[in-house]
Protein backbone atom coordinates (compact mmCIF):
# COMPACT_ATOMS: atom_id res chain seq x y z
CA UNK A 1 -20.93 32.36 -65.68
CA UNK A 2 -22.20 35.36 -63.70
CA UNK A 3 -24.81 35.58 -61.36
CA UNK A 4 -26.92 38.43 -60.77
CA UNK A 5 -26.23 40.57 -58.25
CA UNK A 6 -23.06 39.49 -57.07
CA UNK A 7 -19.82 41.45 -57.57
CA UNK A 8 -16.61 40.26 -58.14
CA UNK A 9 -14.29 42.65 -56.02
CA UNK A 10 -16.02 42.02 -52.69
CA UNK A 11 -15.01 38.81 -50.67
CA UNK A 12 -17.24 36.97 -47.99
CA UNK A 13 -16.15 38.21 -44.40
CA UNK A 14 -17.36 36.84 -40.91
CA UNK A 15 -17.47 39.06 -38.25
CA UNK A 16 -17.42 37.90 -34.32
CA UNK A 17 -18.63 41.18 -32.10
CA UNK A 18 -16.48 40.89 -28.76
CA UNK A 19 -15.81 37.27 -29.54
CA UNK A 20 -19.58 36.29 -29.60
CA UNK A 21 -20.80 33.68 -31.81
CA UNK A 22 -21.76 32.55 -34.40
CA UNK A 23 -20.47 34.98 -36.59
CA UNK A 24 -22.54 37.03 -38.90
CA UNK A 25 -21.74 37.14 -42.80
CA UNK A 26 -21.41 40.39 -44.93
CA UNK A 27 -19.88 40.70 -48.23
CA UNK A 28 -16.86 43.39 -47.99
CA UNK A 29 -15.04 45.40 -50.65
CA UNK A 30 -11.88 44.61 -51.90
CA UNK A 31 -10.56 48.50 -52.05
CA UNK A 32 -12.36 49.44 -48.49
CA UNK A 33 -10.58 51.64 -45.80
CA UNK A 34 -10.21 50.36 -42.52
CA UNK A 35 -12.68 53.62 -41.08
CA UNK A 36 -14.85 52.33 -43.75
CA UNK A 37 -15.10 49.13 -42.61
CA UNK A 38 -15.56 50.03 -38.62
CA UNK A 39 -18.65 52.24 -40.10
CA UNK A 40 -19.70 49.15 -42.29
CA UNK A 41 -19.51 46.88 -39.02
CA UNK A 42 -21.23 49.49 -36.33
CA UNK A 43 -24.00 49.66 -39.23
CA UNK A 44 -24.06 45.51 -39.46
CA UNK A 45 -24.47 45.96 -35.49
CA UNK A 46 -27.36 48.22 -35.11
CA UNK A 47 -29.05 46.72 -37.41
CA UNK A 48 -28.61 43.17 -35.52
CA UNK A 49 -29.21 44.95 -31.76
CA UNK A 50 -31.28 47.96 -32.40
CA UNK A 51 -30.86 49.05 -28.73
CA UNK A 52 -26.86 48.70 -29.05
CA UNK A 53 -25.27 51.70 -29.08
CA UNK A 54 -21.24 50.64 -28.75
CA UNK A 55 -19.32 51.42 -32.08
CA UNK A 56 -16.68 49.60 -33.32
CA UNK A 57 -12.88 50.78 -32.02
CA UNK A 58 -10.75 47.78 -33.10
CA UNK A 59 -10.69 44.88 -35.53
CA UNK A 60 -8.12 42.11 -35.73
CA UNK A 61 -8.15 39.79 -38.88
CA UNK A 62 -7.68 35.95 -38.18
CA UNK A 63 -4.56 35.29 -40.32
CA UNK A 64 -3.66 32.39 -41.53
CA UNK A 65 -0.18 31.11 -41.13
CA UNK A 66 0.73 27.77 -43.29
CA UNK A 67 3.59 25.51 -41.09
CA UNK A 68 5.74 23.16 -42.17
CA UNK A 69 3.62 19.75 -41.91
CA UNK A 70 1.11 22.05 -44.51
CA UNK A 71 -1.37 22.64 -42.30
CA UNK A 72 -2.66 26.62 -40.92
CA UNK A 73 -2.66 28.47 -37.63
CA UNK A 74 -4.13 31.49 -37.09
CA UNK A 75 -2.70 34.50 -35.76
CA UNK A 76 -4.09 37.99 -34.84
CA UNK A 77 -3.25 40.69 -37.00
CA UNK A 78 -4.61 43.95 -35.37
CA UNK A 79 -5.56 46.46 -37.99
CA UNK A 80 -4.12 49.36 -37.86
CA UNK A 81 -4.81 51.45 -40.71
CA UNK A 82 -5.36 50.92 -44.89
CA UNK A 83 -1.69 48.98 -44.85
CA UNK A 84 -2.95 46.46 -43.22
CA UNK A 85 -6.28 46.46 -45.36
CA UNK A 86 -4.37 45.66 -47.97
CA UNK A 87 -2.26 43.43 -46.13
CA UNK A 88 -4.99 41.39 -45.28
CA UNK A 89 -6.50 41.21 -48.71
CA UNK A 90 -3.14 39.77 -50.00
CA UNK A 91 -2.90 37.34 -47.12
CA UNK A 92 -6.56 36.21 -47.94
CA UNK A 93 -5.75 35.91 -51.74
CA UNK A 94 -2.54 33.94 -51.41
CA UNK A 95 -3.94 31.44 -48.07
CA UNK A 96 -7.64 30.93 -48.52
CA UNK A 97 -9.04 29.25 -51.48
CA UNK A 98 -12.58 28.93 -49.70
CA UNK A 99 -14.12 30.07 -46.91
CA UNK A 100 -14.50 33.87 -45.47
CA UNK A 101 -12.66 36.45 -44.07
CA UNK A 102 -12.54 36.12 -40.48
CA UNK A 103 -12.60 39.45 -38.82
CA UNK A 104 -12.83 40.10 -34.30
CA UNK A 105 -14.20 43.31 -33.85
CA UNK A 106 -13.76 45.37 -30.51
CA UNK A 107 -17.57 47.26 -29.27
CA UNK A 108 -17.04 49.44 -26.53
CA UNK A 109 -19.92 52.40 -25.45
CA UNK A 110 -18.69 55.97 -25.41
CA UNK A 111 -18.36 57.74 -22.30
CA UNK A 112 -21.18 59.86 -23.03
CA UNK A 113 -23.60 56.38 -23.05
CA UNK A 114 -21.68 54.90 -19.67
CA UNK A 115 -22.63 57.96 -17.95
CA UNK A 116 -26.56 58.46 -19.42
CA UNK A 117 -26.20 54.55 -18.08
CA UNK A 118 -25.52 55.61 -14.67
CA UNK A 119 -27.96 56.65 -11.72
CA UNK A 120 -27.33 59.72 -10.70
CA UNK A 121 -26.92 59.71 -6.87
CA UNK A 122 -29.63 62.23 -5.11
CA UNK A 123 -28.47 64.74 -2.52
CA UNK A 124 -30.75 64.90 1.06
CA UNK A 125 -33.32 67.36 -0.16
CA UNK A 126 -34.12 65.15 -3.09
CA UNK A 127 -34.49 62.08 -0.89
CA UNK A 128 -36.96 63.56 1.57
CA UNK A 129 -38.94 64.78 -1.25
CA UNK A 130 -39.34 61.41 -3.01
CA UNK A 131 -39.88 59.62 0.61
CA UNK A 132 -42.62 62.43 1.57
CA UNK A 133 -44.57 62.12 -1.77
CA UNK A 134 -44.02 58.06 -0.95
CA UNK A 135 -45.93 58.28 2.47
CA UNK A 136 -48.50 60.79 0.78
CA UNK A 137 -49.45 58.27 -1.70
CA UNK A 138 -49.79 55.36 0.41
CA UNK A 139 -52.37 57.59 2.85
CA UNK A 140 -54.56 58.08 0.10
């Protein structure tokens, strides 16, 4: 049976931003690259926190490790580059028969954004300008 709209080489992923929760769903690509994906999760972001402007520098997928009494752990596998795309797709395939991807990604701000963030200090002639327009104003 097929179902319109829906395409057989992506697989569910859940994606925690800095650890937050709850994790927000996306559909990913079976054959994407890891810069791919980092573009496909700072678009996911914006479009969740307009006024966000950190991108996406890391992502770690939540592997699952099977133990001896048949049970799972999960373990942090940092990507790294397409490798370990594929890596993690094969992992998935073999581990998980239902559920989603579990992906951590990293947002940090660029330096450029950390310094339009900061107040820029004033030097003396500055001050006595905005303190002299300040007493003007409150004697009129």
């Amino acid at each position: 049976m097929e179902f319109p709209g829906f395409d057989s080489n992506t697989k569910l992923a859940a994606v925690y931003y800095n650890g937050e929760t709850p994790p927000h769903l996306f559909r990913i690509r079976n054959n994407v690259t890891l810069s791919a994906l980092k573009d496909e999760l700072g678009q996911i972001n914006c479009q969740l926190n307009h006024r966000d402007t950190r991108r996406v520098v890391g992502v770690e997928y939540q592997c699952p490790l099977p133990d001896s009494a048949r049970s799972l752990r999960f373990s942090r596998m940092k990507l790294t580059n397409d490798d370990d795309m594929r890596t993690m797709f094969s992992v998935f395939g073999q581990h998980s028969t239902r559920g989603p991807i579990e992906l951590d990604a990293s947002l940090v701000r660029s330096a450029e954004q950390i310094l339009k963030s900061l107040h820029r200090p004033r030097n003396y002639e500055e001050i006595r300008f905005c303190w002299r327009d300040q007493r003007r104003k409150k004697l009129v």
